[in-house]
N, C-alpha and C. Protein backbone atom coordinates (compact mmCIF):
# COMPACT_ATOMS: atom_id res chain seq x y z
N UNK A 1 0.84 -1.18 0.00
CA UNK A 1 0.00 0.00 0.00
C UNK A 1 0.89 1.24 0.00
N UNK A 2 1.05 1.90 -1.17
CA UNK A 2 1.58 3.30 -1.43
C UNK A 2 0.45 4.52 -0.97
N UNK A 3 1.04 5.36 0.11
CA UNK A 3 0.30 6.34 0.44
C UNK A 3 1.46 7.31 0.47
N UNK A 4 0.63 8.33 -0.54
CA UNK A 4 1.39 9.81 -1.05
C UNK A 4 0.56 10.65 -0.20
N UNK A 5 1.52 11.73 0.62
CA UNK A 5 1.45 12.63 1.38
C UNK A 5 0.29 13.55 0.80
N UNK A 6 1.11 14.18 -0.45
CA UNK A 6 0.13 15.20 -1.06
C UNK A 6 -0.96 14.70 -1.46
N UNK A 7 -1.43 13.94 -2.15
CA UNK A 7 -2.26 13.50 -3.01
C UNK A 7 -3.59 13.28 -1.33
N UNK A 8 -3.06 12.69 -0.33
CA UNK A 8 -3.74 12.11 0.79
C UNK A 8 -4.58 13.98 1.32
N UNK A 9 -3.47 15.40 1.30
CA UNK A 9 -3.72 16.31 1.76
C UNK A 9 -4.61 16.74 0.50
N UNK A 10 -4.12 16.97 -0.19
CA UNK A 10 -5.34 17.13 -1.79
C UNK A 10 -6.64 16.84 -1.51
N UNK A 11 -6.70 15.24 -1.20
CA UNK A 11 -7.98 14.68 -1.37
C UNK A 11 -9.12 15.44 0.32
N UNK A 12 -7.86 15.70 1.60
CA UNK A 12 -8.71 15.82 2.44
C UNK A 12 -9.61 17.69 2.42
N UNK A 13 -8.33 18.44 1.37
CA UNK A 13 -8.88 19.73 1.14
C UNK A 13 -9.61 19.83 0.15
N UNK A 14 -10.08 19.15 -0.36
CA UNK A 14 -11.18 18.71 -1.49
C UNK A 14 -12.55 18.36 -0.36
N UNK A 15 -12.52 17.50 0.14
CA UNK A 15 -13.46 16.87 0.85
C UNK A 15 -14.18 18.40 1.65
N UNK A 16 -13.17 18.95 2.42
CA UNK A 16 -13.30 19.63 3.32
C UNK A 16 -14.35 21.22 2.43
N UNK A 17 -13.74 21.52 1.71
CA UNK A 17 -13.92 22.69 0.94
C UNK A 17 -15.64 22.09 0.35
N UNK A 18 -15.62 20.93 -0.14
CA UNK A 18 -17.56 20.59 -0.56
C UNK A 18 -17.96 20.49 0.91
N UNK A 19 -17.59 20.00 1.99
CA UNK A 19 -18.29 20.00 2.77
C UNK A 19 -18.84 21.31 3.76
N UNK A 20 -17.68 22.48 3.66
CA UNK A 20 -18.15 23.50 3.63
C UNK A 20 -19.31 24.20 3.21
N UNK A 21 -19.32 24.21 1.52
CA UNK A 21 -19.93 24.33 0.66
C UNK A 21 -21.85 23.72 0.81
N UNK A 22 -21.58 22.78 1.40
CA UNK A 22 -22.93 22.46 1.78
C UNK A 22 -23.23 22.95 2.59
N UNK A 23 -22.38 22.79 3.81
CA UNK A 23 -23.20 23.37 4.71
C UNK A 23 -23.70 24.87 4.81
N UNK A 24 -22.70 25.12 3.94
CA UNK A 24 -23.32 26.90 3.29
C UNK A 24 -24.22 27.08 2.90
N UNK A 25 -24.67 26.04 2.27
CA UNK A 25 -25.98 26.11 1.67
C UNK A 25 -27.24 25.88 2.29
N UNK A 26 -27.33 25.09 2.84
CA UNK A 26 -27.88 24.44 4.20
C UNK A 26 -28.57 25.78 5.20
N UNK A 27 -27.21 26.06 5.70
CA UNK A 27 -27.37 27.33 6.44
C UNK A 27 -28.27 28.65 5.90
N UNK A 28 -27.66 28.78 4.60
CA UNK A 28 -28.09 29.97 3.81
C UNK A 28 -29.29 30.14 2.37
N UNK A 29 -29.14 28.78 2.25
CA UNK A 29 -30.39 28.45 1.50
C UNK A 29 -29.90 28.59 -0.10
N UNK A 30 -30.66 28.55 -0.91
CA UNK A 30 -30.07 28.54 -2.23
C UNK A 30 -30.97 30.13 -2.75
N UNK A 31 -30.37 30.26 -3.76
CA UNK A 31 -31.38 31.62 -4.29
C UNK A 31 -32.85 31.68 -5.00
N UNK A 32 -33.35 32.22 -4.40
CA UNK A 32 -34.86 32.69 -5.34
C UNK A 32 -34.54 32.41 -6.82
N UNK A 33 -35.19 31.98 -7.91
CA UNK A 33 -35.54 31.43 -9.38
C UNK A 33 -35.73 32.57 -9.75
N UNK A 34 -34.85 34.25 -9.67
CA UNK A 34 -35.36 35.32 -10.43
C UNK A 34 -34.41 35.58 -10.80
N UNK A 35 -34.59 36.36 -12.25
CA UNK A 35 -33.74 36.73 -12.85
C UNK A 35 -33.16 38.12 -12.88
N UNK A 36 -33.67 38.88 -12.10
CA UNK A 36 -33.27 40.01 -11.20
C UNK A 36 -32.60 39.92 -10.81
N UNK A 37 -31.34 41.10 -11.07
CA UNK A 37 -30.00 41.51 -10.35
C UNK A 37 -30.36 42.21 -8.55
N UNK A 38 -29.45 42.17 -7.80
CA UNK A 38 -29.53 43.05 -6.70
C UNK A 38 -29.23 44.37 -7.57
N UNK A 39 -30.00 45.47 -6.72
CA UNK A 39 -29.51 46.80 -7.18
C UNK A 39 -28.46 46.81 -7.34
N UNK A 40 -27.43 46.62 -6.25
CA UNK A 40 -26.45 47.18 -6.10
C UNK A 40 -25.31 46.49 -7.07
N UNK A 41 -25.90 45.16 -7.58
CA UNK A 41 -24.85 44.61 -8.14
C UNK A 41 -25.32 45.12 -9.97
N UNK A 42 -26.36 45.23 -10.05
CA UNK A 42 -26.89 46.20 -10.97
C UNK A 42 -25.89 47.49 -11.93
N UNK A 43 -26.20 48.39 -10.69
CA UNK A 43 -25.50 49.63 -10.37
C UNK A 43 -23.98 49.16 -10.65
N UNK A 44 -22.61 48.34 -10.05
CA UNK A 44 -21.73 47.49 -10.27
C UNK A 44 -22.04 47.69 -11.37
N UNK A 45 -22.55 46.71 -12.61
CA UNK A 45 -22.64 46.28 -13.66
C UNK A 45 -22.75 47.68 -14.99
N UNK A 46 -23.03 48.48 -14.50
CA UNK A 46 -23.81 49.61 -15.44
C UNK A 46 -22.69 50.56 -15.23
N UNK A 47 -21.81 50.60 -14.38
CA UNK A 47 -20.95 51.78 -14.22
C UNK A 47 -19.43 51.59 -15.53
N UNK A 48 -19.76 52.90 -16.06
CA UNK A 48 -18.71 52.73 -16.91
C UNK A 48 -16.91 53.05 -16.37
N UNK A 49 -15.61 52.54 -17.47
CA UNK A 49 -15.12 52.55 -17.20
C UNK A 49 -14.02 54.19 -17.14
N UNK A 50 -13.12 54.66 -15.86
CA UNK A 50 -12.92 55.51 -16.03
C UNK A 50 -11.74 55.68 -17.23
N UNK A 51 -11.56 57.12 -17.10
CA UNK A 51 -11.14 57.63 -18.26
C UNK A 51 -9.80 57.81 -18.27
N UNK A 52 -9.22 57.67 -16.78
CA UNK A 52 -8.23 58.28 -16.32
C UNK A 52 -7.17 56.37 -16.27
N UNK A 53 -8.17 55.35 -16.74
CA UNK A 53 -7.62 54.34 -16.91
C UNK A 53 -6.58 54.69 -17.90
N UNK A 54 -6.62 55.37 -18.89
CA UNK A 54 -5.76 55.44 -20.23
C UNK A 54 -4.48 56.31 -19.85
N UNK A 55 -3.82 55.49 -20.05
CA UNK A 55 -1.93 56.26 -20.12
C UNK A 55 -1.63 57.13 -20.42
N UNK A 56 -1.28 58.57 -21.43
CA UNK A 56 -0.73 58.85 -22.05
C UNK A 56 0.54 59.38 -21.83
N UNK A 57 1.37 59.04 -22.73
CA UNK A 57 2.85 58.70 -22.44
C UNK A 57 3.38 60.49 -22.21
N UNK A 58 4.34 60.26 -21.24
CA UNK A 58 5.38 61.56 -21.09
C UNK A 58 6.04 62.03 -21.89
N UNK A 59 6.27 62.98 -21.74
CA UNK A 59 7.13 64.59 -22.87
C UNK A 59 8.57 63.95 -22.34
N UNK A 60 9.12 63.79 -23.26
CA UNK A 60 11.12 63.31 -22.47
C UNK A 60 11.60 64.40 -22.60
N UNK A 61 11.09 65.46 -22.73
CA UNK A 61 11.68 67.00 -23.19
C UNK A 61 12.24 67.39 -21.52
N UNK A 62 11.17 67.41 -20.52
CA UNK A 62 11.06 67.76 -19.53
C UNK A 62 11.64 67.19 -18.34
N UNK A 63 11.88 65.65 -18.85
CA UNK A 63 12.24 64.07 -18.04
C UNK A 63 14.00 64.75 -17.27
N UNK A 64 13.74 64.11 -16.18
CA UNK A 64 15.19 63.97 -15.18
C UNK A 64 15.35 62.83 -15.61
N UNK A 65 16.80 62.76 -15.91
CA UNK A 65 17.43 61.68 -16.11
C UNK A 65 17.91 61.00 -14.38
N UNK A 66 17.55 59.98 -14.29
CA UNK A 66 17.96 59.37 -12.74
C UNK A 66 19.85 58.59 -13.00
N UNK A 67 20.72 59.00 -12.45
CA UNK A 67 22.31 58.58 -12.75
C UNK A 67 22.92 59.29 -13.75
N UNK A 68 23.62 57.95 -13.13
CA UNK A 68 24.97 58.69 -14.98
C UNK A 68 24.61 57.80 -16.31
N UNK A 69 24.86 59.03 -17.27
CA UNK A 69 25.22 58.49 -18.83
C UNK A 69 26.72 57.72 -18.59
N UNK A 70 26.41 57.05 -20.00
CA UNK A 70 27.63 56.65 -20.69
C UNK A 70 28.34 57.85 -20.93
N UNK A 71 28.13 58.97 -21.04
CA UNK A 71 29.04 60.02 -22.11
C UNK A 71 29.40 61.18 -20.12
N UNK A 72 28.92 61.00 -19.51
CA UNK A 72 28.99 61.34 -17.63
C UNK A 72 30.05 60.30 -17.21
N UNK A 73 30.01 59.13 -17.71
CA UNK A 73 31.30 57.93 -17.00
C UNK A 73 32.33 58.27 -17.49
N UNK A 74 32.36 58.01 -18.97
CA UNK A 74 33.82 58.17 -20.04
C UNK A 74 33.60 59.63 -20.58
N UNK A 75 34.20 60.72 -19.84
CA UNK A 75 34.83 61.92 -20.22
C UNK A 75 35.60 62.04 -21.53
N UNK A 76 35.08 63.03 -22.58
CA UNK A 76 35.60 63.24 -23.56
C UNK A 76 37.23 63.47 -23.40
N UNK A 77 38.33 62.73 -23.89
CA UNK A 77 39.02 62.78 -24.65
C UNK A 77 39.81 64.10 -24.86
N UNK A 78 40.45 65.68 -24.48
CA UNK A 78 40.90 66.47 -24.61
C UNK A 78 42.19 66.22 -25.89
């Protein structure tokens, strides 16, 4: 008889997680047969996305350079 550690912990967090699951249900009942949203998840659903999601890229005109250049390390040559 081969008994694997994981596979043994797998199977008991499997078990455990439906048996939760029921009793969630149990407890809390299953949902009303309507096809009605909650408001609020409604409201959620209908809100558009903002505007301020969109990037637009920086001016390098203006940009700090953070360190040294290559041409700041190796000094021109006199």
């Amino acid at each position: 008889m081969s008994v694997n550690f994981f596979e043994w912990l797998r199977d008991g967090v499997r078990q455990s997680v439906l048996l939760g699951v029921s009793d969630a249900i149990e407890e809390i009942g299953t949902p009303a047969n309507s096809d009605e949203l909650h408001p609020n998840v409604a409201a959620l659903l209908k809100t558009e996305p903002t505007k301020s999601a969109k990037r637009v890229p920086a001016s390098t005109a203006g940009r700090k350079r953070l360190g040294k250049t290559l041409k700041d390390m190796n000094p021109a040559k006199a």
